[in-house]
PDB file of N, CA and C in Angstrom:
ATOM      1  N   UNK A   1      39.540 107.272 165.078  1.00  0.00           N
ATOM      2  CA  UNK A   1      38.706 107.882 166.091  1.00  0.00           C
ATOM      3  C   UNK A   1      37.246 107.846 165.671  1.00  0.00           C
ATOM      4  N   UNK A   2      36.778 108.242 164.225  1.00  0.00           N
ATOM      5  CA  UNK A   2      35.513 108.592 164.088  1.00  0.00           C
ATOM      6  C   UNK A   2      34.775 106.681 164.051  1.00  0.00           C
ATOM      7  N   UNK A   3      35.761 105.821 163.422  1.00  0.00           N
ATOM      8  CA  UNK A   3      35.153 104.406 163.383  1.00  0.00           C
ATOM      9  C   UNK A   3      35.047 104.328 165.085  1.00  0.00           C
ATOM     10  N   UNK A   4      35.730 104.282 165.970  1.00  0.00           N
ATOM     11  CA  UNK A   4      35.554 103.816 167.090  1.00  0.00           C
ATOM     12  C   UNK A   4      34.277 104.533 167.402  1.00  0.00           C
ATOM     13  N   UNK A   5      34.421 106.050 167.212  1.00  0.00           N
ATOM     14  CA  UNK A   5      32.913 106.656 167.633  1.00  0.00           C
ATOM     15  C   UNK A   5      31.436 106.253 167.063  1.00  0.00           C
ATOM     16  N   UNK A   6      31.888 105.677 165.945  1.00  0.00           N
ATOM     17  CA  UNK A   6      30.658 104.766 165.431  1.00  0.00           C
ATOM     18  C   UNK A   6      30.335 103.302 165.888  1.00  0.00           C
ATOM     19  N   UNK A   7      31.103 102.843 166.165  1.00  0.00           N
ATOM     20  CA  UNK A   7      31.115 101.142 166.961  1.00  0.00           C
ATOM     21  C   UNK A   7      31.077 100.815 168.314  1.00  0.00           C
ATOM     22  N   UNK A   8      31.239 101.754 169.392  1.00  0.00           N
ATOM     23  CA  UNK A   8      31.500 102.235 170.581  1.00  0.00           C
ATOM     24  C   UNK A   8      29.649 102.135 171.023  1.00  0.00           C
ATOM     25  N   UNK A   9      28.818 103.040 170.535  1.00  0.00           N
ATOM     26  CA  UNK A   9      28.026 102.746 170.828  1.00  0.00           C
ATOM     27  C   UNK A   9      27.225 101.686 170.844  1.00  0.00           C
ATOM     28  N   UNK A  10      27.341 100.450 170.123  1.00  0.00           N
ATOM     29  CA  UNK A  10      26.480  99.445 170.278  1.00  0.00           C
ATOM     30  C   UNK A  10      27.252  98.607 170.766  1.00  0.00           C
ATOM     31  N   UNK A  11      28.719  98.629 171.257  1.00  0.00           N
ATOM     32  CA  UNK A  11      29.356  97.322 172.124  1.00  0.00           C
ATOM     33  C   UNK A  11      28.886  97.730 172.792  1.00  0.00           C
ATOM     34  N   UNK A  12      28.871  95.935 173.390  1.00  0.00           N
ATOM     35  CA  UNK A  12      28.772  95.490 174.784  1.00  0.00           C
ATOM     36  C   UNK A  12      30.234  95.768 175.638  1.00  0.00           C
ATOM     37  N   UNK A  13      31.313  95.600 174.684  1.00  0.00           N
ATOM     38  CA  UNK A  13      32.544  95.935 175.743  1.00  0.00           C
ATOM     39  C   UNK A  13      33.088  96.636 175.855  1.00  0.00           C
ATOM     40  N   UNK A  14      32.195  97.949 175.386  1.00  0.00           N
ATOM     41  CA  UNK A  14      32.974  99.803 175.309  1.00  0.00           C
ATOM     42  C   UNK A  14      31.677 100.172 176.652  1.00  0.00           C
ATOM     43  N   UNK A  15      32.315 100.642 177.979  1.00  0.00           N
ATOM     44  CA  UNK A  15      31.666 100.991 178.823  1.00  0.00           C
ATOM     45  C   UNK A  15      30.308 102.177 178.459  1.00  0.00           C
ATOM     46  N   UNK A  16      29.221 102.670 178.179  1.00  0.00           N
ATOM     47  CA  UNK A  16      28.130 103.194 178.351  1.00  0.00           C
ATOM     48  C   UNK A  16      28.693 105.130 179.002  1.00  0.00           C
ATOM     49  N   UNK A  17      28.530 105.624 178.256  1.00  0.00           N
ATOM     50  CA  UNK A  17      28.484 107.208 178.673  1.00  0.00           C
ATOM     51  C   UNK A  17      27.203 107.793 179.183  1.00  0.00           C
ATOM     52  N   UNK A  18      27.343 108.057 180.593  1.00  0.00           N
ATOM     53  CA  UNK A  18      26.113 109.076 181.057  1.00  0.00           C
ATOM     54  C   UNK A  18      25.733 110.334 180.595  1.00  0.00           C
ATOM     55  N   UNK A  19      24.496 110.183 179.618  1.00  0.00           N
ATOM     56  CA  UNK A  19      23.857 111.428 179.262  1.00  0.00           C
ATOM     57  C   UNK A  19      24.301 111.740 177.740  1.00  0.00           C
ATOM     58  N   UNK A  20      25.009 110.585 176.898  1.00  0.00           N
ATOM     59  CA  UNK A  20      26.109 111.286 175.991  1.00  0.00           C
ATOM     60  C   UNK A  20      26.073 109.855 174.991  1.00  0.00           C
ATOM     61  N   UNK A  21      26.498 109.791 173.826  1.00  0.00           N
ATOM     62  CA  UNK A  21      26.961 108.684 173.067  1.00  0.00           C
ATOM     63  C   UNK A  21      28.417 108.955 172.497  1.00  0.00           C
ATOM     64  N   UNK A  22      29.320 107.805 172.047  1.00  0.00           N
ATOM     65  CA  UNK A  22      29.854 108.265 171.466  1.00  0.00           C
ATOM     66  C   UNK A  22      30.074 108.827 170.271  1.00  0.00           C
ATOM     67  N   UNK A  23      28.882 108.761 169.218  1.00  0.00           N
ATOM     68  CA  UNK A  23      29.076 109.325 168.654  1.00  0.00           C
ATOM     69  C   UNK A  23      29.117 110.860 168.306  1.00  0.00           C
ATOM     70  N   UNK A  24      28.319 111.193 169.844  1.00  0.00           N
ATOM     71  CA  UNK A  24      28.638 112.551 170.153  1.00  0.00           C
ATOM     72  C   UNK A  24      29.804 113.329 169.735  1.00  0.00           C
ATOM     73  N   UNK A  25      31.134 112.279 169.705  1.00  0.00           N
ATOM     74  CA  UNK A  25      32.382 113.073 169.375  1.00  0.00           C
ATOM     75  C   UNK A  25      33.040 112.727 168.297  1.00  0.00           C
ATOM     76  N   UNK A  26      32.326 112.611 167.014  1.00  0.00           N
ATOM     77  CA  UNK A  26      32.840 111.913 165.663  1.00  0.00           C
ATOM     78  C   UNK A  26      33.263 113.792 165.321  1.00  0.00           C
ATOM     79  N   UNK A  27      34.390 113.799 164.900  1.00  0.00           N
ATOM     80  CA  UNK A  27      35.144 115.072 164.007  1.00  0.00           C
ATOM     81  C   UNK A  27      34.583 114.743 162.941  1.00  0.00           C
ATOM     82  N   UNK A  28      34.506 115.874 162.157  1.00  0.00           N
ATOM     83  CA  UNK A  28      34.368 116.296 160.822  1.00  0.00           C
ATOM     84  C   UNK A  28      35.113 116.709 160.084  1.00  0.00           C
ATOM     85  N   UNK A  29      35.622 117.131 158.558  1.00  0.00           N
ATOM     86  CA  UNK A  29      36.428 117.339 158.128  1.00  0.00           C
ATOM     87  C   UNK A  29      37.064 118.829 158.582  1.00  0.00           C
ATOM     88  N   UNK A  30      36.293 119.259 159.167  1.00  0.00           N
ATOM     89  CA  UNK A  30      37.106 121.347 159.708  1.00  0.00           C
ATOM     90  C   UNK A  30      37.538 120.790 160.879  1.00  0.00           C
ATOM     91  N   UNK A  31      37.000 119.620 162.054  1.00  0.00           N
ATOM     92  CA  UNK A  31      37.916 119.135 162.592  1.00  0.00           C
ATOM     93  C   UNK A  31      39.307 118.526 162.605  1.00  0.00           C
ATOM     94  N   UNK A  32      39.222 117.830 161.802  1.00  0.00           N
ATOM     95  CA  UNK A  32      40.454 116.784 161.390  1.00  0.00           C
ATOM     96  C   UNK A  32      41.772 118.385 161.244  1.00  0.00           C
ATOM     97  N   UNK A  33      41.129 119.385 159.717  1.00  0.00           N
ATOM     98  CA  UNK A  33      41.958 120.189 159.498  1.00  0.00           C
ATOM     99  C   UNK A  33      42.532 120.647 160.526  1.00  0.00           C
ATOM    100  N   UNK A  34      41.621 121.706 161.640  1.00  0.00           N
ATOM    101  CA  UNK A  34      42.459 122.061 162.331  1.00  0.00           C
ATOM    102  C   UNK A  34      43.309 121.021 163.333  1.00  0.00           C
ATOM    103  N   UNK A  35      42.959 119.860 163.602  1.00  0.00           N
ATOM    104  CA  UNK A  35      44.090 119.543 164.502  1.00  0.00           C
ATOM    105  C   UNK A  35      45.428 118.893 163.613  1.00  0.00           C
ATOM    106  N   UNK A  36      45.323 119.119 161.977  1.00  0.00           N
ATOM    107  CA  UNK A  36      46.524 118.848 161.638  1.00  0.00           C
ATOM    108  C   UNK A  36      47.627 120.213 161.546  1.00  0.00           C
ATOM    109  N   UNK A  37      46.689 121.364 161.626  1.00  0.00           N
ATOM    110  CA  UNK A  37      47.171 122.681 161.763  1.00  0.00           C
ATOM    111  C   UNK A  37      47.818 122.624 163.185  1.00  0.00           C
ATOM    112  N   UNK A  38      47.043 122.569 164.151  1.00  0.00           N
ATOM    113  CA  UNK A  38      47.783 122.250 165.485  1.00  0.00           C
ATOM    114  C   UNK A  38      48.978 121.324 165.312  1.00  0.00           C
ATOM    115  N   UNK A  39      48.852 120.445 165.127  1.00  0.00           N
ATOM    116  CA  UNK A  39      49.812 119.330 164.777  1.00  0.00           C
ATOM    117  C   UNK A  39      50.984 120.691 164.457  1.00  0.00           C
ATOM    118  N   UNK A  40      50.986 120.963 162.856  1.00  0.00           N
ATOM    119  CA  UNK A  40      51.836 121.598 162.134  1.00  0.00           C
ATOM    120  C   UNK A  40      52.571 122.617 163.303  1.00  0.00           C
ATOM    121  N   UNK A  41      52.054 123.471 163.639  1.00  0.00           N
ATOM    122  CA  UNK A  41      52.133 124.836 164.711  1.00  0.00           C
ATOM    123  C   UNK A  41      52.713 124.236 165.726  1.00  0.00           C
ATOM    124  N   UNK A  42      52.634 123.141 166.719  1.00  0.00           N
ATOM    125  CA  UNK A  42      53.380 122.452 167.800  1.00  0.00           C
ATOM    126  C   UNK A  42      54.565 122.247 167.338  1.00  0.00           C
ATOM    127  N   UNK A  43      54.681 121.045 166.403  1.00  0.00           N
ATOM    128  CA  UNK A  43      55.730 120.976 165.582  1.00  0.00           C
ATOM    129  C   UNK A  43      57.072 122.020 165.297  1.00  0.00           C
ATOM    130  N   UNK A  44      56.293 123.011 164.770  1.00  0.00           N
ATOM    131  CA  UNK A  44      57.020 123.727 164.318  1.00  0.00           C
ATOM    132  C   UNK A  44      57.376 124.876 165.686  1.00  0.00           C
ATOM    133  N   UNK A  45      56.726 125.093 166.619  1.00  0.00           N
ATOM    134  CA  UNK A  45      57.052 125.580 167.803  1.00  0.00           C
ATOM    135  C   UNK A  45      58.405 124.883 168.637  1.00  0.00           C
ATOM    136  N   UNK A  46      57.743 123.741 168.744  1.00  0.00           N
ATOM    137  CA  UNK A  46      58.894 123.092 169.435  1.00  0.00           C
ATOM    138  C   UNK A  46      60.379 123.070 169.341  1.00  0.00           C
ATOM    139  N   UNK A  47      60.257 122.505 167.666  1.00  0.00           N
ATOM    140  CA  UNK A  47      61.576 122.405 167.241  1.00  0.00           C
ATOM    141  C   UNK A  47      62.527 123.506 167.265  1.00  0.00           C
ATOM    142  N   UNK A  48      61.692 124.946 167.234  1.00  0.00           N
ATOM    143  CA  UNK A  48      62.079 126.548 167.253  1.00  0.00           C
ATOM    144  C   UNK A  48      62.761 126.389 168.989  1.00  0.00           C
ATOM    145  N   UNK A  49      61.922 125.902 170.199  1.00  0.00           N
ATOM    146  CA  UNK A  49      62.172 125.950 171.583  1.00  0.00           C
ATOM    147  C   UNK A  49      63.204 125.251 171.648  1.00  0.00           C
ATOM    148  N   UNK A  50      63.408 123.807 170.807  1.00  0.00           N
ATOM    149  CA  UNK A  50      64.820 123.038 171.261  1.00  0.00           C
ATOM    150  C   UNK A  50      65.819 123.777 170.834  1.00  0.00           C
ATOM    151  N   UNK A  51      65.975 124.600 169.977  1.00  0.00           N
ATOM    152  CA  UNK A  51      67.216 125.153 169.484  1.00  0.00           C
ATOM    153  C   UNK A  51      67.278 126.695 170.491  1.00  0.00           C
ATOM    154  N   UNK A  52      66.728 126.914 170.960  1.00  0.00           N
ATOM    155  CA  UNK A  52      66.257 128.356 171.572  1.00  0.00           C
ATOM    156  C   UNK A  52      67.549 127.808 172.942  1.00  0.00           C
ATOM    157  N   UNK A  53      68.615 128.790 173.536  1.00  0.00           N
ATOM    158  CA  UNK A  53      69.068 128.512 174.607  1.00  0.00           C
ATOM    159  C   UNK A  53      67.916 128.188 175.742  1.00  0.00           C
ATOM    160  N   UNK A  54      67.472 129.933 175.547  1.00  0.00           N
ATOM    161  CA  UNK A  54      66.604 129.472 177.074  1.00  0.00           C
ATOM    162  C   UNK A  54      65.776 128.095 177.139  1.00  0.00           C
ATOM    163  N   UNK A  55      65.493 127.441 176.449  1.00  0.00           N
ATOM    164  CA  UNK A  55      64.945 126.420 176.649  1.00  0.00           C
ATOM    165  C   UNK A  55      65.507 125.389 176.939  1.00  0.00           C
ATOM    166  N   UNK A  56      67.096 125.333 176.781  1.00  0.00           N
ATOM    167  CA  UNK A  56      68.002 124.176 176.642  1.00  0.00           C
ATOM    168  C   UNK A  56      67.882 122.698 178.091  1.00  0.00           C
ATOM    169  N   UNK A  57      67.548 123.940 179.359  1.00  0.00           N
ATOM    170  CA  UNK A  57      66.718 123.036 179.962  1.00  0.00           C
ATOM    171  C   UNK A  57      66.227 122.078 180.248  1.00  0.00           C
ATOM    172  N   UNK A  58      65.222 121.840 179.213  1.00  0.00           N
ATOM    173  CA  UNK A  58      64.424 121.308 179.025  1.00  0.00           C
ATOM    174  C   UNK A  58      64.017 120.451 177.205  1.00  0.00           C
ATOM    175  N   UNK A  59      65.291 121.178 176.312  1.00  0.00           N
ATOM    176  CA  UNK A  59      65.711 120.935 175.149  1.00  0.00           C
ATOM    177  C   UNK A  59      65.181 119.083 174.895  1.00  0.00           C
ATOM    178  N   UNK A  60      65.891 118.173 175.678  1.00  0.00           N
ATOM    179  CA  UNK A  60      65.830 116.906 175.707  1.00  0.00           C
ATOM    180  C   UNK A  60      64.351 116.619 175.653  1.00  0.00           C
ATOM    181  N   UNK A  61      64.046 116.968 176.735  1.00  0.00           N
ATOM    182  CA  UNK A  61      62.289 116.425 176.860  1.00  0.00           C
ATOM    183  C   UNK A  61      61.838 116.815 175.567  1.00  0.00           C
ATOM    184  N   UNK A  62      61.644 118.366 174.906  1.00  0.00           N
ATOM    185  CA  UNK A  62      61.202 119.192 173.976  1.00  0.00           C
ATOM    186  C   UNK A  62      61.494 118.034 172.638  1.00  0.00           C
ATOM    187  N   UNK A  63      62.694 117.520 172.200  1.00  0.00           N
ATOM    188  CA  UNK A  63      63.349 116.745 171.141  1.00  0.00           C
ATOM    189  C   UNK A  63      62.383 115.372 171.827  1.00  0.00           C
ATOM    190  N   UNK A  64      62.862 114.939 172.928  1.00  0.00           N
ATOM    191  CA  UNK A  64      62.162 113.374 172.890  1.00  0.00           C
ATOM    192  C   UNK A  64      60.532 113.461 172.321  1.00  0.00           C
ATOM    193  N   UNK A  65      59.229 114.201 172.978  1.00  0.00           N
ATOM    194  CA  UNK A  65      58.244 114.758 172.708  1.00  0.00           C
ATOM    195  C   UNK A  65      58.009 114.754 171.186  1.00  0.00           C
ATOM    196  N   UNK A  66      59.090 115.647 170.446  1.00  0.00           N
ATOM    197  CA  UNK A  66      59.157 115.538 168.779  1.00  0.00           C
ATOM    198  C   UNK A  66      58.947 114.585 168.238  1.00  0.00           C
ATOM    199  N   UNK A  67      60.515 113.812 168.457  1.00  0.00           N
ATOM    200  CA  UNK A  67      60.212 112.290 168.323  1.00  0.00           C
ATOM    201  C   UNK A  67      59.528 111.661 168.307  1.00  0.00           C
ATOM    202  N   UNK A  68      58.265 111.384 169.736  1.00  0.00           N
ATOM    203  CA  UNK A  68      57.174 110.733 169.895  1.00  0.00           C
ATOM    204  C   UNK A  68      56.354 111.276 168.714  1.00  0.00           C
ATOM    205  N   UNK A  69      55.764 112.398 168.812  1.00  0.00           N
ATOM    206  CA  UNK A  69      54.789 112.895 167.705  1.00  0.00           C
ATOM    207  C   UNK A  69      55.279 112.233 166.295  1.00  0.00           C
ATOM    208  N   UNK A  70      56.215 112.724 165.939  1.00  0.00           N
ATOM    209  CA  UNK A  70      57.008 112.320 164.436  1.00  0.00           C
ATOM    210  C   UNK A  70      56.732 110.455 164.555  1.00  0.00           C
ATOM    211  N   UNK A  71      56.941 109.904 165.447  1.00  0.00           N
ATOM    212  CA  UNK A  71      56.664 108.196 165.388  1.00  0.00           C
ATOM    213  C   UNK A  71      55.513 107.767 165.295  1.00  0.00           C
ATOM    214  N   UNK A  72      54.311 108.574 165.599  1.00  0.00           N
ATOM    215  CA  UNK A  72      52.863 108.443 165.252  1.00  0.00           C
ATOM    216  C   UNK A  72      52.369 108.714 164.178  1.00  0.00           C
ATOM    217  N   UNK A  73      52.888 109.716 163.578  1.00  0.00           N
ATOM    218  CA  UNK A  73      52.064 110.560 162.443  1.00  0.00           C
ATOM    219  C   UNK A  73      53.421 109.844 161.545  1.00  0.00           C
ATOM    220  N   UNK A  74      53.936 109.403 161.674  1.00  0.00           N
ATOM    221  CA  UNK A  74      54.790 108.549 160.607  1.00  0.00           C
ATOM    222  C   UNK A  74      53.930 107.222 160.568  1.00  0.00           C
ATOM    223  N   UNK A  75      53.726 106.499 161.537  1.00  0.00           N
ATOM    224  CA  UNK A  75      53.125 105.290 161.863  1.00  0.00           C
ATOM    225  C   UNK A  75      51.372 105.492 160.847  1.00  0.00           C
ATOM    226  N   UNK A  76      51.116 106.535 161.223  1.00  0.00           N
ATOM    227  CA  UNK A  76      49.823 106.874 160.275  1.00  0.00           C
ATOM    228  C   UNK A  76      50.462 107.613 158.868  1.00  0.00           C
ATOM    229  N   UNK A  77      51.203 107.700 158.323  1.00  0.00           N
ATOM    230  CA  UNK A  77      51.636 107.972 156.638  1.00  0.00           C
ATOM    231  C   UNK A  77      51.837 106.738 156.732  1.00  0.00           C
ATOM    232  N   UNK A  78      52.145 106.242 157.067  1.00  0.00           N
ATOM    233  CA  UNK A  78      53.276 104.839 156.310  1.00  0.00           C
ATOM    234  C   UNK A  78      52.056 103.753 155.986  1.00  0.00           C
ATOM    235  N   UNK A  79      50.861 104.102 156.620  1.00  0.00           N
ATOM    236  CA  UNK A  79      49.096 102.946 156.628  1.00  0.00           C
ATOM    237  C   UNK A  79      49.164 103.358 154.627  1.00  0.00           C
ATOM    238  N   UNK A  80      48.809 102.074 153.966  1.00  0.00           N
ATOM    239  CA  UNK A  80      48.157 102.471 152.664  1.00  0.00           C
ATOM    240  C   UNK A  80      46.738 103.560 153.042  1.00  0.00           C
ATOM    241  N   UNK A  81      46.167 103.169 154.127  1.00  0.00           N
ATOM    242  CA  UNK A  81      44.716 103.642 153.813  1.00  0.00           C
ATOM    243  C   UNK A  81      45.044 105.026 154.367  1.00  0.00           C
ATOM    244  N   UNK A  82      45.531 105.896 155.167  1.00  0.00           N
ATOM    245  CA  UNK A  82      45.868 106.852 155.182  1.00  0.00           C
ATOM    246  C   UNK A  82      46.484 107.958 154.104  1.00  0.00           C
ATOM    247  N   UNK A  83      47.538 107.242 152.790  1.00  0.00           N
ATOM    248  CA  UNK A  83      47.507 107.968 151.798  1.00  0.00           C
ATOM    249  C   UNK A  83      45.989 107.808 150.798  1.00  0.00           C
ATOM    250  N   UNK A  84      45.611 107.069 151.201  1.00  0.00           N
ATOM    251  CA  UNK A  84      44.569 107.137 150.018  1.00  0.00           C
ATOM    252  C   UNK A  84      43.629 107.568 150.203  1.00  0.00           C
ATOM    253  N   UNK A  85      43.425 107.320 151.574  1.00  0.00           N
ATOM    254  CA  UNK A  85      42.743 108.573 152.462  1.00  0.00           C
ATOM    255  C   UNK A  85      42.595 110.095 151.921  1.00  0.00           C
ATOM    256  N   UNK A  86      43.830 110.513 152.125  1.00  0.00           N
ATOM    257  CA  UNK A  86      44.255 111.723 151.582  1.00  0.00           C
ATOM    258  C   UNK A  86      44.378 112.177 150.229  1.00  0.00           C
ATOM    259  N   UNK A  87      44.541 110.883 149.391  1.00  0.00           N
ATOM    260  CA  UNK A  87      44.700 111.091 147.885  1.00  0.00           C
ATOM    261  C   UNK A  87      42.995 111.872 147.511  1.00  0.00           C
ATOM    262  N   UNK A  88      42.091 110.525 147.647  1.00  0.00           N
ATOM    263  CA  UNK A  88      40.781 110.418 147.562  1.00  0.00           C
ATOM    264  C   UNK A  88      39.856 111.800 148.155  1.00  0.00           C
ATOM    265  N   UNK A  89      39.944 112.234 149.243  1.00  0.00           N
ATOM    266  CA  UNK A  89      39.764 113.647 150.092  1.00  0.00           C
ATOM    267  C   UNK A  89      39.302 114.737 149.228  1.00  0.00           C
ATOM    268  N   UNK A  90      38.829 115.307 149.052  1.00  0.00           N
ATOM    269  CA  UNK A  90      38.536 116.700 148.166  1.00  0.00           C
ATOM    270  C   UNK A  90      39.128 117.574 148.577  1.00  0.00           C
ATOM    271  N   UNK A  91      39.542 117.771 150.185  1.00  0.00           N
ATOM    272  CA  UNK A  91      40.104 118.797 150.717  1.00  0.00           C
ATOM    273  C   UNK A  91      41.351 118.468 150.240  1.00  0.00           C
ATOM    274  N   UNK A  92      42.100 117.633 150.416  1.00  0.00           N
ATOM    275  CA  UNK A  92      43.779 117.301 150.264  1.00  0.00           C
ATOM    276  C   UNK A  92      44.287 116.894 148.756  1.00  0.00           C
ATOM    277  N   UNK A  93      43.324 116.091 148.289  1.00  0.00           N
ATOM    278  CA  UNK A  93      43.974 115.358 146.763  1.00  0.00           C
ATOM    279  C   UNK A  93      45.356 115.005 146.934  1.00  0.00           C
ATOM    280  N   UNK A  94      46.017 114.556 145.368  1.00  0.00           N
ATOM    281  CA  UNK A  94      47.195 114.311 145.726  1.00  0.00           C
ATOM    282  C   UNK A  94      47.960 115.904 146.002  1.00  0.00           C
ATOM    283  N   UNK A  95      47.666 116.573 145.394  1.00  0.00           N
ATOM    284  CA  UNK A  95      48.497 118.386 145.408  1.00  0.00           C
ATOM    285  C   UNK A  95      49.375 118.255 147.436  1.00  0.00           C
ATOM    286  N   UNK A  96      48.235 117.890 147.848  1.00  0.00           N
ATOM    287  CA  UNK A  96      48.693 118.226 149.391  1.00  0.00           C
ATOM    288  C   UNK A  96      49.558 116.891 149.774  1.00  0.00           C
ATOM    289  N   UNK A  97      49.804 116.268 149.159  1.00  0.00           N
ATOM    290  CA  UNK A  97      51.053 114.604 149.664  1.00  0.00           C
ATOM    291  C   UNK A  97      51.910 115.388 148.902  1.00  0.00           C
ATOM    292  N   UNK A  98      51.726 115.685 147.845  1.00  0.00           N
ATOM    293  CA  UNK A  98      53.716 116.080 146.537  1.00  0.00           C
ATOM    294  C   UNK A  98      53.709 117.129 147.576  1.00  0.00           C
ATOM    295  N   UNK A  99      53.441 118.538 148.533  1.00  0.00           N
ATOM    296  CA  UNK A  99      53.579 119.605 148.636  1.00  0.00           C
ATOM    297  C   UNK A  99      54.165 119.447 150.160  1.00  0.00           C
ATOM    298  N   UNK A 100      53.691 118.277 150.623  1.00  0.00           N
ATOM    299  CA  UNK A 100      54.342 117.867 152.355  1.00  0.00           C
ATOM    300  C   UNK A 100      55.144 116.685 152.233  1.00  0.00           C
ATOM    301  N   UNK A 101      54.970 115.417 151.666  1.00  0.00           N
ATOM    302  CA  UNK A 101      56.275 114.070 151.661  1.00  0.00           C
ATOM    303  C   UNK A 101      57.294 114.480 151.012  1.00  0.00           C
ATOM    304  N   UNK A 102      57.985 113.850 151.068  1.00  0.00           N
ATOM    305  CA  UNK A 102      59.142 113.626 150.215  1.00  0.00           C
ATOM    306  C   UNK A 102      58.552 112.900 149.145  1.00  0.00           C
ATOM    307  N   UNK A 103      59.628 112.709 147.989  1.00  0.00           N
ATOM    308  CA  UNK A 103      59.526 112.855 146.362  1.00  0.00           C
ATOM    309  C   UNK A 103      59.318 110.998 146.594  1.00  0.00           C
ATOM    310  N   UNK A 104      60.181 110.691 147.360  1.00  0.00           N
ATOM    311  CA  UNK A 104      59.986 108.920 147.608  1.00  0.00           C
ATOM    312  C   UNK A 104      58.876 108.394 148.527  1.00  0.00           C
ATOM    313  N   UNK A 105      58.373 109.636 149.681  1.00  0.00           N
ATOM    314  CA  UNK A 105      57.461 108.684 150.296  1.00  0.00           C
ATOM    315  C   UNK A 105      55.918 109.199 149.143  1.00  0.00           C
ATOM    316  N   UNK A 106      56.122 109.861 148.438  1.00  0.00           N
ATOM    317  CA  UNK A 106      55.201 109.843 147.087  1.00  0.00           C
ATOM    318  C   UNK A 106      54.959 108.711 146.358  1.00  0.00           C
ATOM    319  N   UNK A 107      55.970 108.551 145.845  1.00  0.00           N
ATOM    320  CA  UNK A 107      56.319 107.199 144.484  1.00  0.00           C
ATOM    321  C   UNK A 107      55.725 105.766 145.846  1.00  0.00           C
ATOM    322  N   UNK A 108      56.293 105.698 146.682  1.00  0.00           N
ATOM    323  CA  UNK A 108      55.858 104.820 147.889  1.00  0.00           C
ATOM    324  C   UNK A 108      54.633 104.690 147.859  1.00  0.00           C
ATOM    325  N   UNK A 109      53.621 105.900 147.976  1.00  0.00           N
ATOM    326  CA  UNK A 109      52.498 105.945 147.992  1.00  0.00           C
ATOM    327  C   UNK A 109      51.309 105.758 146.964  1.00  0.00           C
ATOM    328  N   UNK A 110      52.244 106.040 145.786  1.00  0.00           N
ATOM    329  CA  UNK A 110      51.101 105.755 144.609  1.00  0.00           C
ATOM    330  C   UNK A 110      51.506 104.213 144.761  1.00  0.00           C
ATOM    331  N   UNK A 111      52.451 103.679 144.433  1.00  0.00           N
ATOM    332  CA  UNK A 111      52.593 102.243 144.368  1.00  0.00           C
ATOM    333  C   UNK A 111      51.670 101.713 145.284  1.00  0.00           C
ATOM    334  N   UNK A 112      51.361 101.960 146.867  1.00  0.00           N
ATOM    335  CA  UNK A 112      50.422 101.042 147.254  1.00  0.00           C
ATOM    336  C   UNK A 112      49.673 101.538 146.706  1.00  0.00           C
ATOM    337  N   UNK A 113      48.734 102.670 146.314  1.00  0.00           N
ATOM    338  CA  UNK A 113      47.393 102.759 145.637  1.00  0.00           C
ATOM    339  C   UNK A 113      46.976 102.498 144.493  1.00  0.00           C
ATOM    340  N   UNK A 114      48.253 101.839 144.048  1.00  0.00           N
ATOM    341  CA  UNK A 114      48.151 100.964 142.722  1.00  0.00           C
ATOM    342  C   UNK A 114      47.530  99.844 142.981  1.00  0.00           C
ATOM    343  N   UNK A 115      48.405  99.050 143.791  1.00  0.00           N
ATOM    344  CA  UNK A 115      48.371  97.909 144.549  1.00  0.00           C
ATOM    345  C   UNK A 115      46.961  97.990 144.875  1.00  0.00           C
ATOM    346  N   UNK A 116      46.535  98.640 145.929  1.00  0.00           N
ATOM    347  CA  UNK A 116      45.329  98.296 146.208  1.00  0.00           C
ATOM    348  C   UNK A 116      44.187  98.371 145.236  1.00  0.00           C
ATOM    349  N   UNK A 117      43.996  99.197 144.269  1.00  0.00           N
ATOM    350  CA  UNK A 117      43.508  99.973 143.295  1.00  0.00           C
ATOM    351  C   UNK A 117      43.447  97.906 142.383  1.00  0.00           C
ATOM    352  N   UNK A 118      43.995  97.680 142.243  1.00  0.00           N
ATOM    353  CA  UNK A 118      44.390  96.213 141.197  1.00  0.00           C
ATOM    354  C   UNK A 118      43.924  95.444 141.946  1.00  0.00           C
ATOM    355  N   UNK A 119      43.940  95.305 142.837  1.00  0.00           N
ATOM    356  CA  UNK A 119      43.175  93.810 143.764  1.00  0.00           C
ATOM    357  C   UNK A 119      41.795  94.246 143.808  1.00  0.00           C
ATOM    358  N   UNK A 120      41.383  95.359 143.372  1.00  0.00           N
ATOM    359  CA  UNK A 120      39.583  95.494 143.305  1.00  0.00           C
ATOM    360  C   UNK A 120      38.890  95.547 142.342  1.00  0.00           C
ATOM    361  N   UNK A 121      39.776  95.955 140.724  1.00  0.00           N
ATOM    362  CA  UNK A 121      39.571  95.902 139.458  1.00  0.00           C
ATOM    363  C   UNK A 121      39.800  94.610 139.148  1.00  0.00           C
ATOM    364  N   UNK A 122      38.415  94.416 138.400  1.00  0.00           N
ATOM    365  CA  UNK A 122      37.978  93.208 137.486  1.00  0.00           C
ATOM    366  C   UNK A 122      39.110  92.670 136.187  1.00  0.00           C
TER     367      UNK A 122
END
């Protein structure tokens, strides 16, 4: 999001905002946090509503919805540059990957930042 909000303004083939740029809407790091807090809180709402009778309803949609979310934010862990992202971070370090992945999508993760880490060292 924040690269597009930086490149957006000088294409020619990102349509022109009246009164506004895009970089008007580059997040910052208290941004990012809270919408992974949101993230977390939906998450964890939902999954509470699919199991909830009264919701049963509507249970399916509630689970498919999960799903979707969980296939994105998987799709963004699984990027090398997203853990290293996070490794690198001052806010997150590694403390916050061992304390939310699993023990394998860890070991997964240092290995690419090995990987990448070696193709830039001399």
């Amino acid at each position: 999001l924040n690269r597009f909000t930086l490149l957006a303004d000088e294409s020619h083939e990102v349509p022109k905002l009246r009164n506004k740029s895009y970089s008007d809407f580059k997040l910052d790091r208290a941004d990012w946090r809270k919408i992974r807090l949101v993230h977390d809180c939906l998450a964890s709402a939902w999954e509470t509503m699919a199991r909830n009778p009264e919701y049963a309803i509507i249970a399916d949609a509630i689970t498919k919805g999960l799903k979707n979310v969980e296939k994105y934010y998987q799709k963004a862990s699984d990027s090398d540059v997203y853990f290293i992202c996070l490794v690198l971070d001052p806010n997150y370090k590694l403390a916050y990957v061992e304390r939310r992945w699993t023990e394998t999508k860890v070991v997964d993760g240092r290995a690419r930042l090995q990987a990448v880490v070696s193709t830039i060292q001399p």
